[in-house]
PDB file of N, CA and C in Angstrom:
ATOM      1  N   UNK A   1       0.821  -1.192   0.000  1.00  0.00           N
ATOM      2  CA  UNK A   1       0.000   0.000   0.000  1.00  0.00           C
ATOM      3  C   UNK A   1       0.869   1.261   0.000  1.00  0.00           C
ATOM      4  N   UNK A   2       1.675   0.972   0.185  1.00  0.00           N
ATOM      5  CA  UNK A   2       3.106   2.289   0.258  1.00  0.00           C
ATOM      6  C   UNK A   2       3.430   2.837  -0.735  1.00  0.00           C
ATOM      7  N   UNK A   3       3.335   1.978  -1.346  1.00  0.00           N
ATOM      8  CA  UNK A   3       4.299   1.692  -3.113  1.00  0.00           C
ATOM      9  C   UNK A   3       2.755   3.009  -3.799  1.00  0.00           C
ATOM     10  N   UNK A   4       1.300   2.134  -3.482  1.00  0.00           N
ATOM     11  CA  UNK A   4       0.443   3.248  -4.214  1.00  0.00           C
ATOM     12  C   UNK A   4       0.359   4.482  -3.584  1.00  0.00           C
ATOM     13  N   UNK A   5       0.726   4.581  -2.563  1.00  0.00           N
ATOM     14  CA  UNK A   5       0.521   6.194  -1.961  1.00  0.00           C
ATOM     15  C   UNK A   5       1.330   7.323  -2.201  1.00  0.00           C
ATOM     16  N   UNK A   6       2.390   6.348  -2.249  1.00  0.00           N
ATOM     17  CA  UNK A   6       4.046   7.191  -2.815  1.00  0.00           C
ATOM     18  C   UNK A   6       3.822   7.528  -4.647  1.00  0.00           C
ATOM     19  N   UNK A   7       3.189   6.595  -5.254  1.00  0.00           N
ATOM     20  CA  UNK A   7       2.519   6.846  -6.502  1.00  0.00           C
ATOM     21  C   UNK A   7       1.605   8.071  -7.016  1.00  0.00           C
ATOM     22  N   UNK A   8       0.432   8.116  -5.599  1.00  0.00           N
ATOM     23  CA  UNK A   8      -0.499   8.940  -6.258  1.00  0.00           C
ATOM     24  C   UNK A   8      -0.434  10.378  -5.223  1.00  0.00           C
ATOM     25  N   UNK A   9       0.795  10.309  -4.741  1.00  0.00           N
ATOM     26  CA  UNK A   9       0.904  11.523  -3.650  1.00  0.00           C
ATOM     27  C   UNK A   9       2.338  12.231  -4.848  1.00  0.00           C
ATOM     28  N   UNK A  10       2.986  11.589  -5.805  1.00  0.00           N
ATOM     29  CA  UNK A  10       4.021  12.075  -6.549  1.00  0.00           C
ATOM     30  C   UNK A  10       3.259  12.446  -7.988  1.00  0.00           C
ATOM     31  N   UNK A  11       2.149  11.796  -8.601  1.00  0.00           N
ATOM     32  CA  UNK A  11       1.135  11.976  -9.544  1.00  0.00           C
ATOM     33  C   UNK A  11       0.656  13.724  -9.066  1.00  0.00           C
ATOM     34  N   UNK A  12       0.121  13.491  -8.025  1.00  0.00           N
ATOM     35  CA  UNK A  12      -0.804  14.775  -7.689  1.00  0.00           C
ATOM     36  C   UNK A  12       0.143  15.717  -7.805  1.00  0.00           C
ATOM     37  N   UNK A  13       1.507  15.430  -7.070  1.00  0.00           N
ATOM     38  CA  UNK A  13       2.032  17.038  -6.995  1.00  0.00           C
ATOM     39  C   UNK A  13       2.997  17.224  -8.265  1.00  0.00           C
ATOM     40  N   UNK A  14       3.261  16.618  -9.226  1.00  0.00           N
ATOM     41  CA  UNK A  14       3.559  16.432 -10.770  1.00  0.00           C
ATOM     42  C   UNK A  14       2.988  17.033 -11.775  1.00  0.00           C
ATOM     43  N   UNK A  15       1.368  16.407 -11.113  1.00  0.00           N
ATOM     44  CA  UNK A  15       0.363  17.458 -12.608  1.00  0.00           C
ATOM     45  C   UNK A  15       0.023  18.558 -11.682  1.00  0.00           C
ATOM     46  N   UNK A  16      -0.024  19.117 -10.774  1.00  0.00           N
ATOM     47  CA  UNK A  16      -0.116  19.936 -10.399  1.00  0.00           C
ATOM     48  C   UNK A  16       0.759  21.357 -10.716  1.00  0.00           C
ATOM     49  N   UNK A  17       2.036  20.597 -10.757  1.00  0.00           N
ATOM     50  CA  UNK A  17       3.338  21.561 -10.978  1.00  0.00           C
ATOM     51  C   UNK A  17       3.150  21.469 -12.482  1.00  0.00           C
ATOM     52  N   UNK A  18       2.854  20.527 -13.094  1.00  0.00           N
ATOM     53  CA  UNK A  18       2.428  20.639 -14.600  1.00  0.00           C
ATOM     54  C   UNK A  18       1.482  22.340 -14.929  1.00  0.00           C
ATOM     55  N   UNK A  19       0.043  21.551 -14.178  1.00  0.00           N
ATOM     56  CA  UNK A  19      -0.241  22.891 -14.052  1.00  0.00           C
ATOM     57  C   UNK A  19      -0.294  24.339 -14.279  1.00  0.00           C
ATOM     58  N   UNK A  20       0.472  24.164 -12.918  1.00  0.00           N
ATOM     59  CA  UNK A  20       1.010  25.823 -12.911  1.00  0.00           C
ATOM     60  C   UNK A  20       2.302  26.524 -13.912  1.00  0.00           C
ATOM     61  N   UNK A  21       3.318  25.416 -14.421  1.00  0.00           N
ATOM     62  CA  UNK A  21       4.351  25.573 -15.057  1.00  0.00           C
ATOM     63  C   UNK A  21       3.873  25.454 -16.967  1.00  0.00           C
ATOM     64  N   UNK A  22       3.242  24.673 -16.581  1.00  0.00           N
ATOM     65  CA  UNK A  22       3.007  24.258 -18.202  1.00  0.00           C
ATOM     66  C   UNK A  22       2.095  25.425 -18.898  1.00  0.00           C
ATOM     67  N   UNK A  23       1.458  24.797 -20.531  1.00  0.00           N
ATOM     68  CA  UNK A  23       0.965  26.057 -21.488  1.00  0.00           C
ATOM     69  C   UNK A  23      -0.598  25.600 -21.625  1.00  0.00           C
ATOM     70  N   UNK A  24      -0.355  24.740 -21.437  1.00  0.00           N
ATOM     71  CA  UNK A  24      -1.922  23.840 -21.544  1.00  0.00           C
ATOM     72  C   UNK A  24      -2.618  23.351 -20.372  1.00  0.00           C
ATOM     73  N   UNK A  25      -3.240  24.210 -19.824  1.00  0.00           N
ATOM     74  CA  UNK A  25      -3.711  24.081 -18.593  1.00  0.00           C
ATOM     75  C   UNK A  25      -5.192  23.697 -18.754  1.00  0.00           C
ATOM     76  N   UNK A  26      -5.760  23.592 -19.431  1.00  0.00           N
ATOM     77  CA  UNK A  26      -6.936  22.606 -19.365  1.00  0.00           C
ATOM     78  C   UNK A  26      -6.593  21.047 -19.501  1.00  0.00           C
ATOM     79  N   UNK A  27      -5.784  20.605 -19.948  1.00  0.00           N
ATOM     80  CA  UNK A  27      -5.449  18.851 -20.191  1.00  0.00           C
ATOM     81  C   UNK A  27      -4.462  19.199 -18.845  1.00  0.00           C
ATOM     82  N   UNK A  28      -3.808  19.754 -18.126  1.00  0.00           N
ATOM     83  CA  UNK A  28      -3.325  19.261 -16.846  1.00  0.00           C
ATOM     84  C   UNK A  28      -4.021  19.533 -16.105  1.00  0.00           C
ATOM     85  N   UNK A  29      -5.659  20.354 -16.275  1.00  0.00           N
ATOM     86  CA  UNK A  29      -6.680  20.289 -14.892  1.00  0.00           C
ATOM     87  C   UNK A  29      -7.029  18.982 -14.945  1.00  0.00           C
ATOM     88  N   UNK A  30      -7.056  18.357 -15.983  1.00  0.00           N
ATOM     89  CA  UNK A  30      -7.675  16.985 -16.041  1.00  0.00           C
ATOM     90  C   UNK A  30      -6.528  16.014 -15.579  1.00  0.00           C
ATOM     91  N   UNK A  31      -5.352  16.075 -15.589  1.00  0.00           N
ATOM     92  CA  UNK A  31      -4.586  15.091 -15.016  1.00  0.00           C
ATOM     93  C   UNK A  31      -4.519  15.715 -13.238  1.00  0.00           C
ATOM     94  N   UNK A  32      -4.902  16.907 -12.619  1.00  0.00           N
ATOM     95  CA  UNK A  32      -4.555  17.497 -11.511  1.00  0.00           C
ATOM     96  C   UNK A  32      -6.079  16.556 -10.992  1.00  0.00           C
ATOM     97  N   UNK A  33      -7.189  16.372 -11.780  1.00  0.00           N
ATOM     98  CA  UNK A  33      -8.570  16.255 -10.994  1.00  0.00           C
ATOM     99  C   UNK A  33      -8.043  14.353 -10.722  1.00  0.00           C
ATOM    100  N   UNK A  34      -7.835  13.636 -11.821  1.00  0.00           N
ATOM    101  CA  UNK A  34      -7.514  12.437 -11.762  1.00  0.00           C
ATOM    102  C   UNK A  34      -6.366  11.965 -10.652  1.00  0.00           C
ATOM    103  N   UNK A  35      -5.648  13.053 -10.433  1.00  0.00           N
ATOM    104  CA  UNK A  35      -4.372  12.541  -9.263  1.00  0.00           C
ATOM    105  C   UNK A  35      -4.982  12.773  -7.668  1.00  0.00           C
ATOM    106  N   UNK A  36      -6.343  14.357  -8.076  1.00  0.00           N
ATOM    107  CA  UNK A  36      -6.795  14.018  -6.681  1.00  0.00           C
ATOM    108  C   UNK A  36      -7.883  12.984  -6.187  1.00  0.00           C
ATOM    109  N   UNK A  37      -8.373  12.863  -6.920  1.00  0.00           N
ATOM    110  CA  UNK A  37      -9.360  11.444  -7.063  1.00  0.00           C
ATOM    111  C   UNK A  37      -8.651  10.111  -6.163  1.00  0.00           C
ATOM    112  N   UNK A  38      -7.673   9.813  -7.050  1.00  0.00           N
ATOM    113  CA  UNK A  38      -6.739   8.668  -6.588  1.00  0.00           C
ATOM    114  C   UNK A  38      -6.806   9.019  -5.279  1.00  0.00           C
ATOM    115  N   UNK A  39      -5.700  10.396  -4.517  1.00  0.00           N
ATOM    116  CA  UNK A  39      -5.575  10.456  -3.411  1.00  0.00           C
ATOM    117  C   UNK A  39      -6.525  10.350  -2.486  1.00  0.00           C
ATOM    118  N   UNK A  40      -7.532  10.666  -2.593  1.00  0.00           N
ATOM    119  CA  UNK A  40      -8.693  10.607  -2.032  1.00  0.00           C
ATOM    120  C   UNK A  40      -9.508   9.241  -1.563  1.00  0.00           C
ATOM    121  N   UNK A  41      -9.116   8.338  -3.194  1.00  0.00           N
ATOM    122  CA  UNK A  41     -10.193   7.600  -2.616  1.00  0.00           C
ATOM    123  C   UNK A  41      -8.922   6.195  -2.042  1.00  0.00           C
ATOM    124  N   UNK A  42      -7.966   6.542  -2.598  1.00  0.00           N
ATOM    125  CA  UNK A  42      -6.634   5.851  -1.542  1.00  0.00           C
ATOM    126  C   UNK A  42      -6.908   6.131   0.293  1.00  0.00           C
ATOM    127  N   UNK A  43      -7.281   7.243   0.426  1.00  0.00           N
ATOM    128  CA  UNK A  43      -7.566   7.429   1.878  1.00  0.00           C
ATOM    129  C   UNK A  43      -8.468   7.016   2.546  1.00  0.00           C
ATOM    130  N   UNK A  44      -9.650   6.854   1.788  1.00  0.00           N
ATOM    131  CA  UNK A  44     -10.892   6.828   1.943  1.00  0.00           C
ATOM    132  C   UNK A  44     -11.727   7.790   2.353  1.00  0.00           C
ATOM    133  N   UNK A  45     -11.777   9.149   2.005  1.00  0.00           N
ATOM    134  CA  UNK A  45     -12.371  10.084   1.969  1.00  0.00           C
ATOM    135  C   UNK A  45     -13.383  10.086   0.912  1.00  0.00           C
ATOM    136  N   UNK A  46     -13.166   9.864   0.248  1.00  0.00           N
ATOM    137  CA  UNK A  46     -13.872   9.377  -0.792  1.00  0.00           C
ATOM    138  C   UNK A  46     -14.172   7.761  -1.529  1.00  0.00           C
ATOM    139  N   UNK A  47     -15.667   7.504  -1.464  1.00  0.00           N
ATOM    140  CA  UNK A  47     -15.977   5.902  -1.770  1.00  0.00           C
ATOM    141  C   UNK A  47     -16.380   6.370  -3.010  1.00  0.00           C
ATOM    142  N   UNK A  48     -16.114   5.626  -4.232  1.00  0.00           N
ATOM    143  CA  UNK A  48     -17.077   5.232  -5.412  1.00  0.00           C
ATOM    144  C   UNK A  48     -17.019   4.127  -5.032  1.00  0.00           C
ATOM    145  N   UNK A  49     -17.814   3.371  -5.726  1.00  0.00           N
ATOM    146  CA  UNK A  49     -18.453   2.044  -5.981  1.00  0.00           C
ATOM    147  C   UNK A  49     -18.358   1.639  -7.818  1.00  0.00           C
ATOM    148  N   UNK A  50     -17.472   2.046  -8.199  1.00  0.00           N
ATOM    149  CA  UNK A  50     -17.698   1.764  -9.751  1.00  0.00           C
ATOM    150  C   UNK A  50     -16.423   0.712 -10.023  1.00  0.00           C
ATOM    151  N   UNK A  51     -16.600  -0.183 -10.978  1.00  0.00           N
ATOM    152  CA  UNK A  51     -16.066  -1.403 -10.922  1.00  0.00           C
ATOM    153  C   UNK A  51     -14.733  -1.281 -11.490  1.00  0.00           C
ATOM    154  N   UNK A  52     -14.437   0.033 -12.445  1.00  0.00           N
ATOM    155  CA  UNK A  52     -12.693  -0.353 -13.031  1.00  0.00           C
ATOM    156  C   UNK A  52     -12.804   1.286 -13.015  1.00  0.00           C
ATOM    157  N   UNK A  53     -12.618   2.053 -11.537  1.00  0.00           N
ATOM    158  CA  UNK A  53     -12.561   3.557 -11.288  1.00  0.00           C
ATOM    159  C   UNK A  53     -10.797   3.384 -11.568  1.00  0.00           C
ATOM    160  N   UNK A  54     -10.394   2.561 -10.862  1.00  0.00           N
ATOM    161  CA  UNK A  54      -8.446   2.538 -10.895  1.00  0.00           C
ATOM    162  C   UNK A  54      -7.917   2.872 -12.158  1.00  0.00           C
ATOM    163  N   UNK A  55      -8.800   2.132 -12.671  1.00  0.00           N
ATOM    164  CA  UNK A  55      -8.131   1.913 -14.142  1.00  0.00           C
ATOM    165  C   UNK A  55      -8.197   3.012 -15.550  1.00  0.00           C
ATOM    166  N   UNK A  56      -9.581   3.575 -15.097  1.00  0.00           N
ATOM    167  CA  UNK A  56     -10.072   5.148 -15.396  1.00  0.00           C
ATOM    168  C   UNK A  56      -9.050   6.232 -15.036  1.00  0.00           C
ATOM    169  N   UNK A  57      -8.729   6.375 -13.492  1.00  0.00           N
ATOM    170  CA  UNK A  57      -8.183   7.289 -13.048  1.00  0.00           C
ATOM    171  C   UNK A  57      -6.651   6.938 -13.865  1.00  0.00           C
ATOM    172  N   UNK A  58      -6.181   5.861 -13.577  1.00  0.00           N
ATOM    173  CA  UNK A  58      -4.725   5.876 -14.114  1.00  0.00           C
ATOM    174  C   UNK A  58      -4.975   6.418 -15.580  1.00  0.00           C
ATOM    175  N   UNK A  59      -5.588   6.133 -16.705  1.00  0.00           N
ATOM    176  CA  UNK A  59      -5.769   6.732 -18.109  1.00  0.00           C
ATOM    177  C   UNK A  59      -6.054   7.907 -17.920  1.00  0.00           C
ATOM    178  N   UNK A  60      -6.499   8.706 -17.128  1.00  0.00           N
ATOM    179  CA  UNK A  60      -6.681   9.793 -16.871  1.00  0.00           C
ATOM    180  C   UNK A  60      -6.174  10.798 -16.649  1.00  0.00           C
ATOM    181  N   UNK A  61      -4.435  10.332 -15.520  1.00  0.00           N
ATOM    182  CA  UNK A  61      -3.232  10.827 -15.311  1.00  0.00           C
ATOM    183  C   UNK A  61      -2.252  10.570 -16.575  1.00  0.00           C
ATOM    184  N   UNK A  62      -2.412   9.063 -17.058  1.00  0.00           N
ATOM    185  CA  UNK A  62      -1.463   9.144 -18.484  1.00  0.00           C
ATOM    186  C   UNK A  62      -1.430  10.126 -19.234  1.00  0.00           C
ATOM    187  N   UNK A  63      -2.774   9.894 -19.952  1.00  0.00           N
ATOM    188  CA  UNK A  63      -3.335  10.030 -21.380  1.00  0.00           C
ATOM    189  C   UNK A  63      -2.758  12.006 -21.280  1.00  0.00           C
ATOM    190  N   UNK A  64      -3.524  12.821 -20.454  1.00  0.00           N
ATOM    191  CA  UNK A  64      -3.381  14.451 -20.586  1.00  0.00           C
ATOM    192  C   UNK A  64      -1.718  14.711 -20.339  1.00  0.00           C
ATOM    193  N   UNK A  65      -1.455  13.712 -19.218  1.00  0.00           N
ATOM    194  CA  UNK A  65       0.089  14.022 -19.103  1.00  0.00           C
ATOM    195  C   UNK A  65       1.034  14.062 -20.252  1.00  0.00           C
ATOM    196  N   UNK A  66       1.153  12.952 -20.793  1.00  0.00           N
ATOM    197  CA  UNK A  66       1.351  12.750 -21.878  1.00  0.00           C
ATOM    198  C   UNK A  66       1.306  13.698 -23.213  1.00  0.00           C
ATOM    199  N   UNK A  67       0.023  13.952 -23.179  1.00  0.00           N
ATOM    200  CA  UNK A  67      -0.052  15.293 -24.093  1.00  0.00           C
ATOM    201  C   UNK A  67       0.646  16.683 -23.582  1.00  0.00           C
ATOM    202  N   UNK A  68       0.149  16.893 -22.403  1.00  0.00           N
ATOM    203  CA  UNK A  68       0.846  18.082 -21.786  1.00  0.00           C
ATOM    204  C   UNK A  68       2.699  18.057 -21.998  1.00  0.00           C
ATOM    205  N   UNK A  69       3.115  16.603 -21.848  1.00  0.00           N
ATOM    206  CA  UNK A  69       4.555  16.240 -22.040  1.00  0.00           C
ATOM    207  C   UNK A  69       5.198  17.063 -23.512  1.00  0.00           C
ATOM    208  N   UNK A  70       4.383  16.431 -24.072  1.00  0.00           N
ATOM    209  CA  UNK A  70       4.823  16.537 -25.705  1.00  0.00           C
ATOM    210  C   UNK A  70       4.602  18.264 -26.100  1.00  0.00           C
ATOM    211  N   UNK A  71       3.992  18.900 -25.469  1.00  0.00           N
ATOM    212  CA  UNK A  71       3.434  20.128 -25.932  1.00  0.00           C
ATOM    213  C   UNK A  71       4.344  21.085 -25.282  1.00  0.00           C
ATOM    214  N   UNK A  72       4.719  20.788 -23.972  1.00  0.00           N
ATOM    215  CA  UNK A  72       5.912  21.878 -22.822  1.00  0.00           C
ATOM    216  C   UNK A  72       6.591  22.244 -23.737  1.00  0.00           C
ATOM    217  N   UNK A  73       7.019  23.380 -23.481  1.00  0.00           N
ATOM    218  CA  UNK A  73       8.520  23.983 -23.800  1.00  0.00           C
ATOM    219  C   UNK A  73       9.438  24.133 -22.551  1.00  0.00           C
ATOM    220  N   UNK A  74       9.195  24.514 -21.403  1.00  0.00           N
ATOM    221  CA  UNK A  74      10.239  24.660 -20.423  1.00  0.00           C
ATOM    222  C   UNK A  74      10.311  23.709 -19.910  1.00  0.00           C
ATOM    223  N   UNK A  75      11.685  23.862 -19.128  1.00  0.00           N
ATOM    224  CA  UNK A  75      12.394  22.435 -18.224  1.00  0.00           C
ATOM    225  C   UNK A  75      11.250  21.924 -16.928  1.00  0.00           C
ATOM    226  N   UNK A  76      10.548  22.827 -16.364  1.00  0.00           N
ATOM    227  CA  UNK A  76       9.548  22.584 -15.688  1.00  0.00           C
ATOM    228  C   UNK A  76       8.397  21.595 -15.928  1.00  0.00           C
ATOM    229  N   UNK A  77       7.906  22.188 -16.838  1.00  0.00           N
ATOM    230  CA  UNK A  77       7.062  21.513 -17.670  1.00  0.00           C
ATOM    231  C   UNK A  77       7.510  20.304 -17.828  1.00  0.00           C
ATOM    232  N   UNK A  78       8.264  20.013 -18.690  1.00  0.00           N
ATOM    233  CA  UNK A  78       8.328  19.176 -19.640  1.00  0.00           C
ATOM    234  C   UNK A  78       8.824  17.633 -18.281  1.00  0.00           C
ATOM    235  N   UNK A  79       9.681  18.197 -17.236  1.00  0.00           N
ATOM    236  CA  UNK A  79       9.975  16.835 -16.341  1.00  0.00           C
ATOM    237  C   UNK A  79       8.554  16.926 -15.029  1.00  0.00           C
ATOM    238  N   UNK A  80       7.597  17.868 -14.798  1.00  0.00           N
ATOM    239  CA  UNK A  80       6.221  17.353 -14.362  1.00  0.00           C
ATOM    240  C   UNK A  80       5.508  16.612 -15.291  1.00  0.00           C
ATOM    241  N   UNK A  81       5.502  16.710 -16.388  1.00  0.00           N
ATOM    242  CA  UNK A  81       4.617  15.866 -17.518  1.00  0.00           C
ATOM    243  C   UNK A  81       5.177  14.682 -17.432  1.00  0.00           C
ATOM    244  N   UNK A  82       6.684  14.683 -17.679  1.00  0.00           N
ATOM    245  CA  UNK A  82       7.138  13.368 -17.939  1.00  0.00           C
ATOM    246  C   UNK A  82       6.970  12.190 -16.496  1.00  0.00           C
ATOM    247  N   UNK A  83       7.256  13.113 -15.082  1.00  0.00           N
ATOM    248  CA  UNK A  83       6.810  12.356 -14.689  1.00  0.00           C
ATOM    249  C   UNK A  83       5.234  11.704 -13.879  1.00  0.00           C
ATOM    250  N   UNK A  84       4.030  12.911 -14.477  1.00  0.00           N
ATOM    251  CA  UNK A  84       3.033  12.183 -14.038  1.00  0.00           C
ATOM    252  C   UNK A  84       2.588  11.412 -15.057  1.00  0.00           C
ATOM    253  N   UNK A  85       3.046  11.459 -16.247  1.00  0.00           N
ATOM    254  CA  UNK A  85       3.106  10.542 -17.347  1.00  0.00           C
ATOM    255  C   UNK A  85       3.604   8.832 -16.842  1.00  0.00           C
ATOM    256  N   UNK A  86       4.923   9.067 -16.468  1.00  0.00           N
ATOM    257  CA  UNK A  86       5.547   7.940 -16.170  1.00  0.00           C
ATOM    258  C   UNK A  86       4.381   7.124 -14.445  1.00  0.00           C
ATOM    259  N   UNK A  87       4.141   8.330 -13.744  1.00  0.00           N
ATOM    260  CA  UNK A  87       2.814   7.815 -12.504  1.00  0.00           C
ATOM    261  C   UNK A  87       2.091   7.122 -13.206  1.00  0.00           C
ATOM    262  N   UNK A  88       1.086   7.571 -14.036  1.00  0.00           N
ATOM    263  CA  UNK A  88      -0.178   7.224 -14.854  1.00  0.00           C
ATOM    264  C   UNK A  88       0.150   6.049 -15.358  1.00  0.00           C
ATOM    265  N   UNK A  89       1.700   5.751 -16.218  1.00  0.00           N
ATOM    266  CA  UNK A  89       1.586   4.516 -16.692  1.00  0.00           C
ATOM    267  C   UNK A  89       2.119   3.465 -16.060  1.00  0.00           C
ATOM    268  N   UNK A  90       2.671   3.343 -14.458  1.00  0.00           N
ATOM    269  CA  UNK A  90       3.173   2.665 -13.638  1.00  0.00           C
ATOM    270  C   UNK A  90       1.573   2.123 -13.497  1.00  0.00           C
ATOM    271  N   UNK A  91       0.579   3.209 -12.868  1.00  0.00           N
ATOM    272  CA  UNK A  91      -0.397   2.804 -12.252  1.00  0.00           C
ATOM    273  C   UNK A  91      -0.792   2.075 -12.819  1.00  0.00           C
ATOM    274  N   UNK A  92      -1.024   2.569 -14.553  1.00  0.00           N
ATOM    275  CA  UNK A  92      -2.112   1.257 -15.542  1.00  0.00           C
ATOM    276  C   UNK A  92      -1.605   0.088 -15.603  1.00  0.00           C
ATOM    277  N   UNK A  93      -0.161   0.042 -15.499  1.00  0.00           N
ATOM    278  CA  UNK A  93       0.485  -1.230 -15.715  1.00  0.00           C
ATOM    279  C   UNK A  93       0.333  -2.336 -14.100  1.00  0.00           C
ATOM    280  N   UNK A  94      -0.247  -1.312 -13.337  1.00  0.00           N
ATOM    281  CA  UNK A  94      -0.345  -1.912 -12.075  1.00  0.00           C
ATOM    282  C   UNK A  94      -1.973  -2.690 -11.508  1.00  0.00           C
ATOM    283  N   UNK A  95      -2.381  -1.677 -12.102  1.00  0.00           N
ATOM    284  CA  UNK A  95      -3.993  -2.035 -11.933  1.00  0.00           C
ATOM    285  C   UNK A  95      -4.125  -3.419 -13.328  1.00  0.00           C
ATOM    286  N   UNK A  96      -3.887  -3.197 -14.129  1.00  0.00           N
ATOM    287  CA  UNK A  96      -3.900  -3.798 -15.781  1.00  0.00           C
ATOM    288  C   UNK A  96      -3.472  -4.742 -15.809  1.00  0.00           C
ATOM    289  N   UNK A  97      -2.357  -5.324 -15.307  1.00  0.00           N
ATOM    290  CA  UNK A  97      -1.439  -6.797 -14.696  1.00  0.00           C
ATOM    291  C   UNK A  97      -1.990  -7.570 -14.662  1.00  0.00           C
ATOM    292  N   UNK A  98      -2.442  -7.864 -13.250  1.00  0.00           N
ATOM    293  CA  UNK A  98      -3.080  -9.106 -12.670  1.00  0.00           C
ATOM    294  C   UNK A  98      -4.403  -9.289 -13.823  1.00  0.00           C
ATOM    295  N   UNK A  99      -4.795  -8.872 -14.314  1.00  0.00           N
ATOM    296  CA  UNK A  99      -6.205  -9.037 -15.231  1.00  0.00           C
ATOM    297  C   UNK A  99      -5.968  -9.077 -16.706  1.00  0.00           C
ATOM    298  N   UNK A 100      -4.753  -9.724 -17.269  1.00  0.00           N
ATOM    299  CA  UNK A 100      -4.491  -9.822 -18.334  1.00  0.00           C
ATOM    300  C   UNK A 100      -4.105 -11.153 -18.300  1.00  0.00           C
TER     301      UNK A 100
END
């Protein structure tokens, strides 16, 4: 459980700094809403009940990161993208595993 907290507590503050650093700040609100989600419902502050939310949220942190990655121009940018990019696709590969 360490391993995901250290995941989605380095996700959140990644697209966040994406965010504020980057040019495209609508596709990193969407990776900032997906990293707080995770944190949240990692705590349990938040319950859904929906059957593949993990697996949503991780595509969620990829997919904008990713774009936001490719689009940066500054050094800021471009290593928050890369690494809530690299979060997002640890996670999918984590959630995605066992069910393949």
């Amino acid at each position: 459980m360490l391993l995901h907290s250290a995941l989605s507590y380095c996700g959140l503050i990644a697209a966040a700094v994406l965010l504020l650093a980057g040019q495209s700040r609508g596709i990193a609100l969407i990776a900032v809403l997906a990293a707080a989600l995770q944190v949240l419902l990692l705590h349990g502050t938040l319950q859904l009940h929906v059957a593949h939310i993990p697996l949503a949220l991780a595509l969620a942190l990829a997919v904008p990161s990713l774009v936001a990655w490719f689009r940066a121009s500054s050094k800021t940018a471009i290593t928050a993208g890369a690494l809530a990019a690299f979060v997002g696709l640890v996670q999918l590969l984590a959630y995605a595993a066992p069910r393949l």
